[in-house]
Protein backbone atom coordinates (compact mmCIF):
# COMPACT_ATOMS: atom_id res chain seq x y z
CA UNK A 1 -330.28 40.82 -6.61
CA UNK A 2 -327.49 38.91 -4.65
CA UNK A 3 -328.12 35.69 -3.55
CA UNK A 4 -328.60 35.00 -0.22
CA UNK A 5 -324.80 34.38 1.89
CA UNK A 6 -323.78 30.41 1.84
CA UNK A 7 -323.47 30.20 5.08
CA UNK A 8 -327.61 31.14 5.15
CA UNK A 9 -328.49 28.60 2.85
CA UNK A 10 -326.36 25.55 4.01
CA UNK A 11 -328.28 26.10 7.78
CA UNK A 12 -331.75 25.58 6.31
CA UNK A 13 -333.29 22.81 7.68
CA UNK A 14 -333.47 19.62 5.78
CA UNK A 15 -335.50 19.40 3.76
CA UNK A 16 -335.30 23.24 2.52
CA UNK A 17 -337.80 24.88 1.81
CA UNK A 18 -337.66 28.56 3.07
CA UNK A 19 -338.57 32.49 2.06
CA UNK A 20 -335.17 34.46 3.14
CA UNK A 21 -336.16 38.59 3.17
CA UNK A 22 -333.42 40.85 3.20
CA UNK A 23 -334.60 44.22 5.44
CA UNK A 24 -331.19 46.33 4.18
CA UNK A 25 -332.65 45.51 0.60
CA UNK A 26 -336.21 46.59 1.62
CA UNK A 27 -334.94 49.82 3.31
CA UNK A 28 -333.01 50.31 0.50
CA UNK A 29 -335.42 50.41 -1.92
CA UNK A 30 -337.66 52.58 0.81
CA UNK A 31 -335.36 55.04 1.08
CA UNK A 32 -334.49 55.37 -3.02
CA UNK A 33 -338.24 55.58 -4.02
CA UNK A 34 -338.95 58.40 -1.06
CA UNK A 35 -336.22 60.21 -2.89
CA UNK A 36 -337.57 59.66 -6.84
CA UNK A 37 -340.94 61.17 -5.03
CA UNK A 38 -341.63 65.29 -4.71
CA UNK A 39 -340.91 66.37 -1.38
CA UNK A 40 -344.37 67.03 -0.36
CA UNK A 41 -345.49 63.52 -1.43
CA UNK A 42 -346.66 60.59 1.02
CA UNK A 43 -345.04 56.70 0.05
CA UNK A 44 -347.35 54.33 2.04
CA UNK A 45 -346.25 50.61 1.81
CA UNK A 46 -349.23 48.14 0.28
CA UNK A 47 -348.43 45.30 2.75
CA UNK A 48 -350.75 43.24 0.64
CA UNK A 49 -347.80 42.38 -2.04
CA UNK A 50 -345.73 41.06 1.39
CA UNK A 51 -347.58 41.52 4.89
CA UNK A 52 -344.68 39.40 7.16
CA UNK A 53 -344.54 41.39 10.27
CA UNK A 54 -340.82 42.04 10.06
CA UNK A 55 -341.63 43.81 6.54
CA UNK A 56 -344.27 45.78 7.82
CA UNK A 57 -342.58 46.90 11.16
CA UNK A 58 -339.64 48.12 8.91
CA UNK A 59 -342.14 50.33 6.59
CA UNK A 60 -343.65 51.48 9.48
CA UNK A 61 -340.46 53.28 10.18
CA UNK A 62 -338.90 53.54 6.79
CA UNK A 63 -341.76 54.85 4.91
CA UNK A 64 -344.72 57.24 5.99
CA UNK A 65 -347.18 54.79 6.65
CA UNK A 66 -349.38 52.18 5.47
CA UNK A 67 -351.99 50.81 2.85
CA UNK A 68 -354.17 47.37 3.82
CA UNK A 69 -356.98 46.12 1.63
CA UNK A 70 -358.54 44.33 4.45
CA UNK A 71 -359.39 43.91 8.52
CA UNK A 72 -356.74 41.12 8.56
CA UNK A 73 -354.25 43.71 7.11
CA UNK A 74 -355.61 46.89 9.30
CA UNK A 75 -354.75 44.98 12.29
CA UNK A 76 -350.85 43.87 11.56
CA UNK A 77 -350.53 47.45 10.17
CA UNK A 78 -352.20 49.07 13.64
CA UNK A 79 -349.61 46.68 15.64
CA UNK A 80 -346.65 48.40 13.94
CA UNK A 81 -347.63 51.78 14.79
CA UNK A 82 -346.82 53.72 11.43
CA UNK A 83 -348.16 57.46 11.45
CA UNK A 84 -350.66 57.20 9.43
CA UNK A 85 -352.80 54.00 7.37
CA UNK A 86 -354.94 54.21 4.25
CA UNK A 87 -357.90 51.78 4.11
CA UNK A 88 -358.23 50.55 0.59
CA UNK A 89 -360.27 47.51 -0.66
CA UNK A 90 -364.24 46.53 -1.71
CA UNK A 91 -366.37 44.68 0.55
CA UNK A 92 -365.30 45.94 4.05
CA UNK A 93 -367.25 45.11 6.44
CA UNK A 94 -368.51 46.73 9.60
CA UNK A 95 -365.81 45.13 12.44
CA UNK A 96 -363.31 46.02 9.99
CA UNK A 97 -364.72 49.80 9.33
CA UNK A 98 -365.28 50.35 13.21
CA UNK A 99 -361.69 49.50 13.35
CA UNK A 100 -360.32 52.08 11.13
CA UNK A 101 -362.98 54.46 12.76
CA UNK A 102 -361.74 53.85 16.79
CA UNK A 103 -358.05 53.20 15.94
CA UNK A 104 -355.58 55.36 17.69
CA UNK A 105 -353.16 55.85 14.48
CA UNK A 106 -355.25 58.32 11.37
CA UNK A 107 -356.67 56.23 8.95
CA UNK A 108 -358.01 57.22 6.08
CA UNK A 109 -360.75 55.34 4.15
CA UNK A 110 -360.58 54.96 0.27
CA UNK A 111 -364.52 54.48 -0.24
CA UNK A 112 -365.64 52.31 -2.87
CA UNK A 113 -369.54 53.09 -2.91
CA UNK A 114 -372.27 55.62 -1.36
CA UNK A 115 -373.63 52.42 0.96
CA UNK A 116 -369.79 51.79 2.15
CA UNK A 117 -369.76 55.85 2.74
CA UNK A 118 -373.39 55.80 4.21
CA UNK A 119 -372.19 52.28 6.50
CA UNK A 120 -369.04 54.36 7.51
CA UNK A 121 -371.05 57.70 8.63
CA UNK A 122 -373.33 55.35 10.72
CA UNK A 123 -370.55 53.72 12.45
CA UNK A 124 -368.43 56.94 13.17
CA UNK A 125 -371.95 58.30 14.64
CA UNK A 126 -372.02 55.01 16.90
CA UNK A 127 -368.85 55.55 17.91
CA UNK A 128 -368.79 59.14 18.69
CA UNK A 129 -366.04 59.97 16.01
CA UNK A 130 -365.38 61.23 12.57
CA UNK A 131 -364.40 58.90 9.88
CA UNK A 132 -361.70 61.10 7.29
CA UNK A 133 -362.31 59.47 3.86
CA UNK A 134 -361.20 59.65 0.10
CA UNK A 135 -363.69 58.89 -3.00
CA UNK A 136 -362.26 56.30 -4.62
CA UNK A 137 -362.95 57.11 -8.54
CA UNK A 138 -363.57 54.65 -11.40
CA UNK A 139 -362.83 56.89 -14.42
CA UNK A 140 -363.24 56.18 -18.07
CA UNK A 141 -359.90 57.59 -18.95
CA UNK A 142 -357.70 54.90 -19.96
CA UNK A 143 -355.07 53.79 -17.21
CA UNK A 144 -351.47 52.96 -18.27
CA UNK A 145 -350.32 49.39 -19.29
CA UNK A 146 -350.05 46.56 -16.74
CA UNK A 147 -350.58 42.68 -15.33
CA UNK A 148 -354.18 44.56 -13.66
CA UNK A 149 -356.38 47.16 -15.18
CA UNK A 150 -358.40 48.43 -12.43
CA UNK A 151 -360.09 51.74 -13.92
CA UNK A 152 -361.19 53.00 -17.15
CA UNK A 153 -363.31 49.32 -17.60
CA UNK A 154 -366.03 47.85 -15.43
CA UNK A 155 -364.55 46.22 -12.30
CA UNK A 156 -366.05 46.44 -8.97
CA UNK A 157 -363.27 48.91 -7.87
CA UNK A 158 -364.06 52.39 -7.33
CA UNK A 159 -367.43 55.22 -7.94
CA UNK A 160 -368.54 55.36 -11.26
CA UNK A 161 -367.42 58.91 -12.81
CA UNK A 162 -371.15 59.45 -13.15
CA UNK A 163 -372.18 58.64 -9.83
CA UNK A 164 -369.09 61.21 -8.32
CA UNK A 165 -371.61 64.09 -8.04
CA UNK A 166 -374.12 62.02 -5.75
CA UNK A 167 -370.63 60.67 -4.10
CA UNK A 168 -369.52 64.10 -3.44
CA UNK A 169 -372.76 65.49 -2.27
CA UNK A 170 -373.50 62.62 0.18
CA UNK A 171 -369.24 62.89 1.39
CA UNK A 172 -369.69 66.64 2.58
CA UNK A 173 -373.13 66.52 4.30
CA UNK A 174 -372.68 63.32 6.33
CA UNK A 175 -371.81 64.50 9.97
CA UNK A 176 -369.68 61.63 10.18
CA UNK A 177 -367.49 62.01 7.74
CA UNK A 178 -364.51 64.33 5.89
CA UNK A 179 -363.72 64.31 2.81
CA UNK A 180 -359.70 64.47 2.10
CA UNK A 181 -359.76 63.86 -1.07
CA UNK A 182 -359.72 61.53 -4.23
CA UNK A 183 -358.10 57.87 -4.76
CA UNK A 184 -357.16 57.14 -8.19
CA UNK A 185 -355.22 54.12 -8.54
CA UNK A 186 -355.63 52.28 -11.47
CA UNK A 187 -353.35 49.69 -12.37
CA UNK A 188 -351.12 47.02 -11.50
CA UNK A 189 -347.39 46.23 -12.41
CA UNK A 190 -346.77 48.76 -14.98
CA UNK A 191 -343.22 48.82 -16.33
CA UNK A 192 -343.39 51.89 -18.46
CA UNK A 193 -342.11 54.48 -16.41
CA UNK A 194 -343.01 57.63 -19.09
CA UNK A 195 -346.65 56.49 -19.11
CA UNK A 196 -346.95 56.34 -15.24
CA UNK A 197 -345.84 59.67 -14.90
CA UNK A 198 -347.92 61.00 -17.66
CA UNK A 199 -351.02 58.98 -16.07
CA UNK A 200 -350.52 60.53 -12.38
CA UNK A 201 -350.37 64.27 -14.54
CA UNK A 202 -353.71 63.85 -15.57
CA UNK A 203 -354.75 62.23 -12.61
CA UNK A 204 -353.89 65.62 -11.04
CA UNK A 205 -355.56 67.71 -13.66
CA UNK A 206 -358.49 65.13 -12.93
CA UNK A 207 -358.64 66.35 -9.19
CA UNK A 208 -358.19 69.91 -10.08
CA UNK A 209 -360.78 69.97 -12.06
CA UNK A 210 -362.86 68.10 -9.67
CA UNK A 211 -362.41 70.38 -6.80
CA UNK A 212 -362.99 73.17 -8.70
CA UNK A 213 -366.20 71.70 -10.06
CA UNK A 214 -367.65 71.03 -6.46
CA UNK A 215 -365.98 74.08 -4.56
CA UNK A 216 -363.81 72.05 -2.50
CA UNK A 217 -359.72 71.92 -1.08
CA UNK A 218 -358.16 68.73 -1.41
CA UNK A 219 -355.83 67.97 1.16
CA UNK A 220 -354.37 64.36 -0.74
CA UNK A 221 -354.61 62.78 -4.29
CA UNK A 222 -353.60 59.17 -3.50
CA UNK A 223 -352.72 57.86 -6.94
CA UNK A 224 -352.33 54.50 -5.47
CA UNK A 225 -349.60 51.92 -7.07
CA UNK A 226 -348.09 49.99 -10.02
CA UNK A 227 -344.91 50.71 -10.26
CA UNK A 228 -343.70 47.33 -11.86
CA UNK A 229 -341.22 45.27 -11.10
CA UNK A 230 -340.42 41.75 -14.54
CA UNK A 231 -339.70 38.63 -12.17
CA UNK A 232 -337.73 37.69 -15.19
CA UNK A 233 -335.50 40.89 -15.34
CA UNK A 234 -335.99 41.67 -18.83
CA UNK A 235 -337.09 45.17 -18.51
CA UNK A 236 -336.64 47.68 -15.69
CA UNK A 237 -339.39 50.76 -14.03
CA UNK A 238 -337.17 53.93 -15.18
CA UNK A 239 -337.26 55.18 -11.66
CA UNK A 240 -334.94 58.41 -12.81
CA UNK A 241 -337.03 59.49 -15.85
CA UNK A 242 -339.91 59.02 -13.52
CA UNK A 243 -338.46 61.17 -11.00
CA UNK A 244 -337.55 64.12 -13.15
CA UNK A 245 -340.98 63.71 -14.37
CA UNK A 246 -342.83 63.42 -11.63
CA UNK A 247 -341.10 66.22 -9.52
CA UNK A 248 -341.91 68.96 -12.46
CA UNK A 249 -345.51 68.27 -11.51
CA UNK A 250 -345.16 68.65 -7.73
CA UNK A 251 -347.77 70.61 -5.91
CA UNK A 252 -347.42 72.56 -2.95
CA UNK A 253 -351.17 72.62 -1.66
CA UNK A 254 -352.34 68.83 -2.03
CA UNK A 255 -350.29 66.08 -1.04
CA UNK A 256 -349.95 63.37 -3.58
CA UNK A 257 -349.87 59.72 -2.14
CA UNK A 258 -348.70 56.71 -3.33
CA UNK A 259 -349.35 53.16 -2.12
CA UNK A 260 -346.54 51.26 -3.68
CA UNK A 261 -345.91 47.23 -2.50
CA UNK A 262 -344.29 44.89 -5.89
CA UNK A 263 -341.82 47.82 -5.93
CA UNK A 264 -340.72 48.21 -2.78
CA UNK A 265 -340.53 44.68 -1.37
CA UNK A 266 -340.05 42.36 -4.87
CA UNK A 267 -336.05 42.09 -4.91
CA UNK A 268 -335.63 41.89 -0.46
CA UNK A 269 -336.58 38.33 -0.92
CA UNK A 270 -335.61 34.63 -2.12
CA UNK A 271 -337.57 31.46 -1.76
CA UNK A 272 -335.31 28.50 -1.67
CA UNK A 273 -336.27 24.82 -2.19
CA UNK A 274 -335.05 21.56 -1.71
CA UNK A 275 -334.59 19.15 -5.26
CA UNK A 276 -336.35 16.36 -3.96
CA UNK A 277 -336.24 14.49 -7.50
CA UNK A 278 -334.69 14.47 -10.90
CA UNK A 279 -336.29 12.41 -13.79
CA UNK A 280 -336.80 12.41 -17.51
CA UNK A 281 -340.86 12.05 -19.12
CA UNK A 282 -341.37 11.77 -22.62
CA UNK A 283 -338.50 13.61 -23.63
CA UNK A 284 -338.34 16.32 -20.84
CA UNK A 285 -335.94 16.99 -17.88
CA UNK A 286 -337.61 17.49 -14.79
CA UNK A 287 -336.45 18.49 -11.47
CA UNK A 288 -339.09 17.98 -8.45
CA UNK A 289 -338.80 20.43 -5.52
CA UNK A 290 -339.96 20.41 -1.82
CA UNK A 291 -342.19 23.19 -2.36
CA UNK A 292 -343.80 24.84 -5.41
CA UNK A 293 -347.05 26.88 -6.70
CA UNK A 294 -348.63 26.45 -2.81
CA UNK A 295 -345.65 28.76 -1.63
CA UNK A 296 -345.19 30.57 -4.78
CA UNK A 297 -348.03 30.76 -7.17
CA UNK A 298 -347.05 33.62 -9.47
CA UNK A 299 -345.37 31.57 -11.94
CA UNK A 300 -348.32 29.54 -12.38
CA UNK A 301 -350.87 32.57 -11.96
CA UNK A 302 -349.25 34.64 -14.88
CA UNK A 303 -347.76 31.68 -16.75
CA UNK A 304 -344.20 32.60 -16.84
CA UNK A 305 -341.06 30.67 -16.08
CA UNK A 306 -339.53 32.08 -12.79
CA UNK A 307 -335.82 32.42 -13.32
CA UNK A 308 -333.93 29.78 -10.79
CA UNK A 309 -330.11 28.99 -9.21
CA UNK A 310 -328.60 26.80 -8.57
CA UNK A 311 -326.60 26.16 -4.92
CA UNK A 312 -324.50 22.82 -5.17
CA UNK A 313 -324.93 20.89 -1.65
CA UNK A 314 -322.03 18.40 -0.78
CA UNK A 315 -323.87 15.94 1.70
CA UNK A 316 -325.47 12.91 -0.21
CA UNK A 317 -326.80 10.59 2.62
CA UNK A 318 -327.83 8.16 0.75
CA UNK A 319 -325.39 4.57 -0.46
CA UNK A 320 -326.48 4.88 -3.95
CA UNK A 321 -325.06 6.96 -6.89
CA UNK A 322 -326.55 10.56 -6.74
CA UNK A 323 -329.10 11.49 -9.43
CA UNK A 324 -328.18 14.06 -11.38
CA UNK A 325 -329.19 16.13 -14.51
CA UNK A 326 -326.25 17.68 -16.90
CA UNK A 327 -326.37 20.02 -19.37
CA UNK A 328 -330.10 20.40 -20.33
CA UNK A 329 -333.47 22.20 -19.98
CA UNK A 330 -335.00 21.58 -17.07
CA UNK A 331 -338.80 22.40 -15.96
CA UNK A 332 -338.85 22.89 -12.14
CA UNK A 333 -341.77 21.23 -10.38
CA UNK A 334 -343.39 21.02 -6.75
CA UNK A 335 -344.84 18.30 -4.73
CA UNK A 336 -348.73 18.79 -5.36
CA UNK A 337 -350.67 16.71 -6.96
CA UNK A 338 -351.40 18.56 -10.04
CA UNK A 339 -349.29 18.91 -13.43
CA UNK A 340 -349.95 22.77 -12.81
CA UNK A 341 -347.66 22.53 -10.48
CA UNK A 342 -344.60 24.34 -11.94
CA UNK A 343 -342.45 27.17 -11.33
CA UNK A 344 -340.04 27.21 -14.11
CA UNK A 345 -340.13 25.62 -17.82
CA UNK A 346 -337.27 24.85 -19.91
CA UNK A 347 -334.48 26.84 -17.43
CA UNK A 348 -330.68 25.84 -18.90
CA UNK A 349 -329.00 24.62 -15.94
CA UNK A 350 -324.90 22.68 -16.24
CA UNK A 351 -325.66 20.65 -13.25
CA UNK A 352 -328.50 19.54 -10.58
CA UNK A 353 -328.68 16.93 -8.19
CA UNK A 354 -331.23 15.52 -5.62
CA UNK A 355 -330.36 17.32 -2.44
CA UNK A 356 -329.44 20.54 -4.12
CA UNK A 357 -331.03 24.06 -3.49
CA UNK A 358 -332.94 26.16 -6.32
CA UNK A 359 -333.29 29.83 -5.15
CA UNK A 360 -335.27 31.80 -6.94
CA UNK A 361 -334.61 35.43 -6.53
CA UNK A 362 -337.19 38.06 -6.64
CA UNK A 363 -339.97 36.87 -4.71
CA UNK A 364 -340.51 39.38 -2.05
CA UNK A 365 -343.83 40.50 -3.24
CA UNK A 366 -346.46 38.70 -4.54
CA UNK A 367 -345.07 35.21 -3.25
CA UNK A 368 -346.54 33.72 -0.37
CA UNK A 369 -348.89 36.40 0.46
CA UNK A 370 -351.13 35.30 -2.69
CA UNK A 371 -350.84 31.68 -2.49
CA UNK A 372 -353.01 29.03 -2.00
CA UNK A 373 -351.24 27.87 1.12
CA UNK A 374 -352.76 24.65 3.00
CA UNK A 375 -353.71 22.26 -0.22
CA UNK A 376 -352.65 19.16 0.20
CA UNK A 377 -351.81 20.00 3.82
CA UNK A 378 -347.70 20.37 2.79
CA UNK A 379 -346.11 21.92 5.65
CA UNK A 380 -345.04 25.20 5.54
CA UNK A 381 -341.95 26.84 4.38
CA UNK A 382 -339.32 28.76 7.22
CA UNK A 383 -339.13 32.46 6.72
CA UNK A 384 -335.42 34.09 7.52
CA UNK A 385 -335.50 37.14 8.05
CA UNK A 386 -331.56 38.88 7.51
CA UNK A 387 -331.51 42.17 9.48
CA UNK A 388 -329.85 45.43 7.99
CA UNK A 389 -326.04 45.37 9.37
């Protein structure tokens, strides 16, 4: 992941504090996962892992549509005009249904229960339309490693396996609705590449069998996400082995769809902050930041260290000698008022002085979208947004 240019950094505003996304990086990383995928496959963008308008206007155009989890998200993904949107999420409610229902792009609802599918019938009725749906499925097959289990253990995603057949029953004789097809994602930020693939093969034997059972076509299997991404770049998603894998299971009647976001958007961005304050406590370096877990909470969240750099900045305003660290572990902290507060433990650094930049690569996905933004009232940090060339 290269660093942002110089020249980007040293026009921050004083004091820094910023999220700089790279779009060449994000198509980039578009464009190489549409290839890993079979030809007749469908890569929507989750805009939930980053949902900054410039991000999602790119995917709109890059990819072959979007995935939101809420109304919030159905409405900045209608405003970029993809082709095509998958609904995804528990506890939609009605505005947000009769959204998806009257919008002029095709979505496509990934139901969670038989009252969401019997809410969704009466609202297409209302409206005079027909609401095109997938059954999401809670299986008890176990899902592949990762940060999130969603399915194979209880959690208030998806049908029950033994409540498909009512599911399924209910889906075909509603007048308001069609069924496409199954959703079947079922995990988070899985790095194992071999297990993925071998997870979306019997996902696909799952839906054969399915349709078989109940007499029906279907026209898409969305297997949903996960493809991982380490923030601290110790392991890597195999994207080739998963590739060669995945293609030897392509099918030419069903579409398989995949609603990747962590992937796709983790290495387009940096978030860069301002060293406010160096000190030493009870034996251990610390350097204080404009900024912190309020703008980027993963660190905290998952309790790693996020890995930081340095960028040396010449001005020192002040007519005092500089404060400086040399030559030690440091633990990078922000400016809340909370000793949870901390984005990286223990990170060797040569050399950091007040006034200096820490950019922390890798934060694309997952950073400010999930974090708790407004506590303590801090202000905000500057998004930069670097176009492709």
């Amino acid at each position: 992941m290269k660093p942002p240019p110089h020249a980007v950094l040293d026009a921050l505003p004083r004091p820094v504090c910023a999220y700089i996304y790279n779009l060449a990086t994000f198509r980039d990383r578009i464009k190489q996962l549409k290839a890993a995928l079979p030809d007749t496959a469908q890569l929507l963008y989750a805009i939930k892992a980053n949902s900054h308008p410039a991000l999602v206007t790119e995917a709109a155009t890059t990819a072959d549509g979007l995935e939101v989890a809420s109304g919030g998200e159905l409405d900045t993904a209608i405003a970029a005009a993809p082709d095509r949107i998958v609904f995804s999420g528990p506890a939609k409610t009605d505005a947000a249904l009769a959204t998806a229902v009257t919008s002029h792009i095709p979505v496509v609802v990934n139901v969670e229960s038989t009252h969401e599918l019997q809410r969704l019938n009466h609202l297409a009725r209302q409206h005079h339309r027909t609401a095109h749906i997938a059954l999401r499925v809670n299986r008890r097959a176990a899902a592949p490693t990762g940060t999130h289990q969603m399915t194979g253990t209880p959690t208030p995603f998806g049908i029950d396996i033994d409540q498909l057949p009512e599911a399924v029953n209910l889906a075909t004789n509603l007048p308001g609705i069609h069924l496409t097809g199954l959703h079947l994602h079922a995990v988070s930020n899985n790095l194992d590449a071999t297990s993925h693939a071998q997870f979306i093969a019997k996902s696909l034997r799952f839906a054969t069998d399915t349709a078989q059972r109940y007499g029906l076509r279907w026209e898409t299997v969305n297997l949903g996400g996960g493809l991982g991404v380490d923030p601290q770049a110790r392991d890597v998603f195999d994207l080739p082995d998963f590739s060669r894998r995945l293609k030897r299971l392509s099918t030419t009647d069903t579409t398989m769809v995949f609603e990747i976001g962590r992937w796709l958007a983790a290495t387009c961005g940096h978030y860069v902050t301002e060293v406010i304050d160096v000190k030493r406590n009870h034996g251990r370096d610390f350097a204080v930041v404009r900024g912190g877990t309020h703008h980027f909470r993963l660190p905290a969240a998952w309790g790693y260290s996020h890995p930081a750099g340095v960028h040396p900045v010449g001005a020192w305003p002040y007519p005092w000698p500089r404060p400086e660290i040399r030559d030690e572990l440091i633990d990078v902290t922000g400016e809340l008022c909370t000793p949870r507060d901390v984005l990286a433990r223990a990170v060797p650094i040569k050399r950091v002085r007040v006034g200096d930049l820490l950019v922390f690569a890798g934060t694309g996905a997952y950073g400010w979208d999930i974090s708790h933004h407004d506590f303590l009232s801090h202000p905000h940090p500057d998004f930069v947004i670097l176009p492709p060339k």
